[in-house]
Protein backbone atom coordinates (compact mmCIF):
# COMPACT_ATOMS: atom_id res chain seq x y z
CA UNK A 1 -120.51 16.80 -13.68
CA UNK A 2 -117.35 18.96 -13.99
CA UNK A 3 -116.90 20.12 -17.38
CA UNK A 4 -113.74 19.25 -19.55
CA UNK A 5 -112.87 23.08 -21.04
CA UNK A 6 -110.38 23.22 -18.78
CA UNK A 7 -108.61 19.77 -19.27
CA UNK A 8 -107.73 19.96 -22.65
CA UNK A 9 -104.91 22.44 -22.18
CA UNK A 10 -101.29 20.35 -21.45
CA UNK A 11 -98.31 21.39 -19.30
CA UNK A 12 -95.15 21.44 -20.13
CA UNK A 13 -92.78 19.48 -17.89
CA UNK A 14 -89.39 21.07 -17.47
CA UNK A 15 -86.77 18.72 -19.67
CA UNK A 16 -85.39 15.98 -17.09
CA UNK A 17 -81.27 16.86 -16.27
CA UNK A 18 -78.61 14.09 -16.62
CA UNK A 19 -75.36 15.17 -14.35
CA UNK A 20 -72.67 13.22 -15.47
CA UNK A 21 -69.71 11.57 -13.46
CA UNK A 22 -67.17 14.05 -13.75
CA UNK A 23 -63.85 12.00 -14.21
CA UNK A 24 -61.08 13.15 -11.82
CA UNK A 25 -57.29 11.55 -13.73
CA UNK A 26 -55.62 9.95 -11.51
CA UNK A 27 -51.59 10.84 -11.69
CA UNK A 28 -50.57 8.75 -8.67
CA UNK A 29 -48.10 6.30 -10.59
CA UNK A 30 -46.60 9.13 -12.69
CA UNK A 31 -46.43 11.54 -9.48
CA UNK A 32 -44.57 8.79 -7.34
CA UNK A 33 -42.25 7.80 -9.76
CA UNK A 34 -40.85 11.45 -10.22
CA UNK A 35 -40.59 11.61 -6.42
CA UNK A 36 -38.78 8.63 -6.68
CA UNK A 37 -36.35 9.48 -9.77
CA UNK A 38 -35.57 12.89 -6.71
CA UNK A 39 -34.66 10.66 -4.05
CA UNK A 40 -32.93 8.14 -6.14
CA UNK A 41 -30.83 11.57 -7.12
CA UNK A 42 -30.42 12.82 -3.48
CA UNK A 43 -29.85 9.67 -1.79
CA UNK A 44 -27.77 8.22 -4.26
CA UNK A 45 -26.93 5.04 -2.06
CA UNK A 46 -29.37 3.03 -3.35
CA UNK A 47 -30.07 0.86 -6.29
CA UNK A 48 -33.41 -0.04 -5.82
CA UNK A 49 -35.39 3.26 -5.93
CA UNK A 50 -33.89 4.18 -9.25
CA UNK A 51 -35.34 0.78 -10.65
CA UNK A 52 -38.45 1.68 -8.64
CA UNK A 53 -38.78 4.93 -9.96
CA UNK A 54 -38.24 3.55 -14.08
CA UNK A 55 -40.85 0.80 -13.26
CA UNK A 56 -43.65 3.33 -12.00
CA UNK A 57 -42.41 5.80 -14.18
CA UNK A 58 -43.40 3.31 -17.37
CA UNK A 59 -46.50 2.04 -15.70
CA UNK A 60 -47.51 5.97 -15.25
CA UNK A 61 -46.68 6.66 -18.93
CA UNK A 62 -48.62 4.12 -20.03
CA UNK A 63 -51.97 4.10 -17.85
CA UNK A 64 -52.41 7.83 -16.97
CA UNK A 65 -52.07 10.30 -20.17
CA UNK A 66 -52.31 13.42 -17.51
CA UNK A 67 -48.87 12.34 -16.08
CA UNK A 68 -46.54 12.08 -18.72
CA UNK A 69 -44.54 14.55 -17.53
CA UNK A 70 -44.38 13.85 -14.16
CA UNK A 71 -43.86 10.14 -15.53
CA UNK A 72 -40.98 11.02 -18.12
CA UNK A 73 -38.95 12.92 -15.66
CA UNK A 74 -38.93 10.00 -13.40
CA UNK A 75 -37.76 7.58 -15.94
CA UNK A 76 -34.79 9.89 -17.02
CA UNK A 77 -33.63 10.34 -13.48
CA UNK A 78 -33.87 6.81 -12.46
CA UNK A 79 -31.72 5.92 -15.78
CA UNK A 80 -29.42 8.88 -15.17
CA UNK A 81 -29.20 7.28 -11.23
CA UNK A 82 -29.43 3.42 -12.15
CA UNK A 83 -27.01 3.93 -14.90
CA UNK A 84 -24.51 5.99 -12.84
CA UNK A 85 -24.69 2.99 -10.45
CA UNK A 86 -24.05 0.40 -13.14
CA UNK A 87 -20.90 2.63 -13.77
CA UNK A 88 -19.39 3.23 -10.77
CA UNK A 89 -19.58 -0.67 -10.10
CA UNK A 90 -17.95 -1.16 -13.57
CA UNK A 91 -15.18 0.58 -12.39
CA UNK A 92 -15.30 -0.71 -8.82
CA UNK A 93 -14.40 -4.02 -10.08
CA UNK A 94 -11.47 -2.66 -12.40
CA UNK A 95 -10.10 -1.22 -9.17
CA UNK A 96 -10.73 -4.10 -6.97
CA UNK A 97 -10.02 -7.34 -9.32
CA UNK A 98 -5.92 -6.87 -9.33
CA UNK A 99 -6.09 -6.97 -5.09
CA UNK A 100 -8.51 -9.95 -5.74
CA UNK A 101 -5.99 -11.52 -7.61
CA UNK A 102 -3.30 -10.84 -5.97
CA UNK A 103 -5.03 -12.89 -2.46
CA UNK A 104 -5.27 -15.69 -4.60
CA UNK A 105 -1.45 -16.18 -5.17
């Protein structure tokens, strides 16, 4: 029979590693609406990128903390842009509403 000296003596085991998920943040929204708020700036003949760009731009602001920036920026330049249009057809109809009236007499 073996004898049980050598048995007594216990091992350590090496601790056991967790790896957690690292978590990537996701800017997408906030990244898309600043590209947006730029082209609603160059290509200004548009009015529904600027309204694009505030929608994603709040939606950005609001789900991904990492992006406010990116967001922000594409709010104020689809304002700036949706707000210049709002003006310019403000005064389009000044210009155009005393020819209107005049085809009606």
């Amino acid at each position: 029979m073996p004898s049980l000296e050598g048995m007594t003596e216990t091992t350590a085991l090496p601790a056991p590693t967790t790896t957690r998920p690292t978590y990537v943040e996701s800017k997408n929204l906030s990244v898309i609406a600043l590209v947006l708020g730029i082209a609603s700036v160059v290509l200004g003949y548009t009015f529904l990128v600027p309204i694009a760009a505030i929608v994603l731009g709040v939606l950005g602001y609001r789900r991904e903390p990492g992006g406010h920036a990116f967001a922000v920026w594409g709010i104020v330049l689809g304002a700036v842009m949706a707000f210049g249009w709002l003006v310019a057809g403000f005064f389009g109809l000044i210009f155009a509403a005393p020819f209107f009236f005049v085809g009606l007499f």
